[in-house]
C-alpha atoms as a PDB file:
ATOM      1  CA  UNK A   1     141.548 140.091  51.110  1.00  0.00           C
ATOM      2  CA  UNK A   2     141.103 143.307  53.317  1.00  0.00           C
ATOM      3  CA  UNK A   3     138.098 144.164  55.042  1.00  0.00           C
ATOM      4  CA  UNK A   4     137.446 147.533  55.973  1.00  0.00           C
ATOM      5  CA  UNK A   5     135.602 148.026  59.037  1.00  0.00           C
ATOM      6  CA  UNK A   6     132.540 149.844  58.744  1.00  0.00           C
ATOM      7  CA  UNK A   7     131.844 153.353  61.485  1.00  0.00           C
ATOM      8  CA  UNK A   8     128.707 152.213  63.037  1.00  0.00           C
ATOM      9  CA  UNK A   9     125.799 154.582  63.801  1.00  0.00           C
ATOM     10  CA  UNK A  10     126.439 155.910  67.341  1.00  0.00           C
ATOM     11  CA  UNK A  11     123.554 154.017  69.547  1.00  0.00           C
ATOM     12  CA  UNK A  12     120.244 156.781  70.755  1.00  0.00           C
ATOM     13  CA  UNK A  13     120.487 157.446  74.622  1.00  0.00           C
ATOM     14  CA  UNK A  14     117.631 158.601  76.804  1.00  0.00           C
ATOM     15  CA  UNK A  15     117.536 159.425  80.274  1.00  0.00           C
ATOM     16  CA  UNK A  16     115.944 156.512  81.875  1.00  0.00           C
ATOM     17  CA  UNK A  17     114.740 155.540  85.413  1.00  0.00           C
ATOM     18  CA  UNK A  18     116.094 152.497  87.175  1.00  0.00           C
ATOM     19  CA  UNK A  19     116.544 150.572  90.264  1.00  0.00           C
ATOM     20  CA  UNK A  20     119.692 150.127  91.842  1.00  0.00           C
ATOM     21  CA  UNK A  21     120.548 147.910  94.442  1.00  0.00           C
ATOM     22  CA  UNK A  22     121.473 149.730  97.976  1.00  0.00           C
ATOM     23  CA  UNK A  23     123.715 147.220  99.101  1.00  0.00           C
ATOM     24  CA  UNK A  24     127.575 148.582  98.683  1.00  0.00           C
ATOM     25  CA  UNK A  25     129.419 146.558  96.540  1.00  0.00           C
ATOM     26  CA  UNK A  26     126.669 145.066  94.713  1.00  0.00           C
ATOM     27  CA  UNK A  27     126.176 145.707  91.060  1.00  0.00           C
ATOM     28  CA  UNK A  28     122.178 144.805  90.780  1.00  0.00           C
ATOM     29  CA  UNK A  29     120.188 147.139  88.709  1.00  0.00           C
ATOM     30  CA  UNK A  30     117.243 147.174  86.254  1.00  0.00           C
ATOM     31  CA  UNK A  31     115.461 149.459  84.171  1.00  0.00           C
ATOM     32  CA  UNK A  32     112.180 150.679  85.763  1.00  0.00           C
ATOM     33  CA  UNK A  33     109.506 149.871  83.013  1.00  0.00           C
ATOM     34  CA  UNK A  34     111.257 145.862  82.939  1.00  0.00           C
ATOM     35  CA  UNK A  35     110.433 145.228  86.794  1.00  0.00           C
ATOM     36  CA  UNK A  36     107.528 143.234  88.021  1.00  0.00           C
ATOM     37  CA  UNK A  37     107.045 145.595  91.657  1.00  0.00           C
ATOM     38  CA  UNK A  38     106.641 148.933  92.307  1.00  0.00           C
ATOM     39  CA  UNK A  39     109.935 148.772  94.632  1.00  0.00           C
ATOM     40  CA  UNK A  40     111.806 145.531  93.921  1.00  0.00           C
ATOM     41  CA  UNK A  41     114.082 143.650  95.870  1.00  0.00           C
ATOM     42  CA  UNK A  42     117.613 143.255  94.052  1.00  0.00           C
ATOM     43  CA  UNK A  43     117.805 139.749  91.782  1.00  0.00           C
ATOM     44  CA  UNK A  44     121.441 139.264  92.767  1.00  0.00           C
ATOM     45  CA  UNK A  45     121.419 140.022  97.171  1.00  0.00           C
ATOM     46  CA  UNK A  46     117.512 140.395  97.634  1.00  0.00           C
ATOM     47  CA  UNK A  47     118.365 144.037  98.892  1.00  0.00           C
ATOM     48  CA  UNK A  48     116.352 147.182  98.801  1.00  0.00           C
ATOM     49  CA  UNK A  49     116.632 148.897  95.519  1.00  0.00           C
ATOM     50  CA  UNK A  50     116.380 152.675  95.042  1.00  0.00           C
ATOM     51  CA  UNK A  51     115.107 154.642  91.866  1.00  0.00           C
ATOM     52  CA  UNK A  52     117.632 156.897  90.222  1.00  0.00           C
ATOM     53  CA  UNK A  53     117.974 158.180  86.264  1.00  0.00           C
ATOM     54  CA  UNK A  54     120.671 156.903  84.380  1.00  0.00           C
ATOM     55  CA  UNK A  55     121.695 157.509  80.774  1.00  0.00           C
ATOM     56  CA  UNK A  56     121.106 154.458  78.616  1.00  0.00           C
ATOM     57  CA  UNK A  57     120.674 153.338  74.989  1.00  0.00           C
ATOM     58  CA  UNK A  58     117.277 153.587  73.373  1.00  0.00           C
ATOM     59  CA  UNK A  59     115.376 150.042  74.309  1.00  0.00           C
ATOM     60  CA  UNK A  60     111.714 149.715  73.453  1.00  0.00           C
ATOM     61  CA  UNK A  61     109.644 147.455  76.060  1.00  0.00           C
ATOM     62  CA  UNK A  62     106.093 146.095  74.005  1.00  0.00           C
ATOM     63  CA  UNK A  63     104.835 145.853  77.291  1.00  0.00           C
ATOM     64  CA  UNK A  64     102.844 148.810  78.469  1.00  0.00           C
ATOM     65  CA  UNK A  65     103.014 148.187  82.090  1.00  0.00           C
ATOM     66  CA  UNK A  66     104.663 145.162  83.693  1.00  0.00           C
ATOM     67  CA  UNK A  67     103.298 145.767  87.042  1.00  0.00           C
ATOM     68  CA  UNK A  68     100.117 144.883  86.299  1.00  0.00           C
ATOM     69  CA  UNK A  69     101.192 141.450  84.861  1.00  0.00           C
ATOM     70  CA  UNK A  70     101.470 138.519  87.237  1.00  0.00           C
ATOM     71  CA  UNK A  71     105.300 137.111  88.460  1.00  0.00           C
ATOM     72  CA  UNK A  72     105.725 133.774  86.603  1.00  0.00           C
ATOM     73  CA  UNK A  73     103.021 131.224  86.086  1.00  0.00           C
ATOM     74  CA  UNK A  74     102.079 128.792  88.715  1.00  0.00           C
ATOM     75  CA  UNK A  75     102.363 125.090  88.057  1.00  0.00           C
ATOM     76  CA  UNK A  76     100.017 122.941  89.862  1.00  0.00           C
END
């Protein structure tokens, strides 16, 4: 049999903001509208992140605005 591989549709890109994580050599980074603070500390080295644009595919967050929402849920 002989399968023909299919051209896939090439994937929307916006300009989007993110963090990035200061420290050199580290590769942290999230997208701004996913984070929890208004200037997060970096998930992998608990560095300073800084806000920059980056050019990333099309990814829809139900969430309006995260930053209002509490961190986790506290277990008694």
């Amino acid at each position: 049999m002989y399968f023909q591989k299919r051209s896939s549709e090439p994937v929307p890109k916006e300009n989007t903001m993110i963090w990035s994580c200061e420290q050199e050599g580290c590769k942290g980074w999230m997208r701004d509208n996913f984070s929890f603070a208004y200037a997060p500390t970096c998930h992998l080295c608990q560095s300073p992140m800084v806000s920059s644009m980056e050019m990333l595919p099309l990814l829809v967050n139900s969430n309006i605005n995260m930053k209002l929402l509490k961190e986790g849920v506290r277990i008694l």
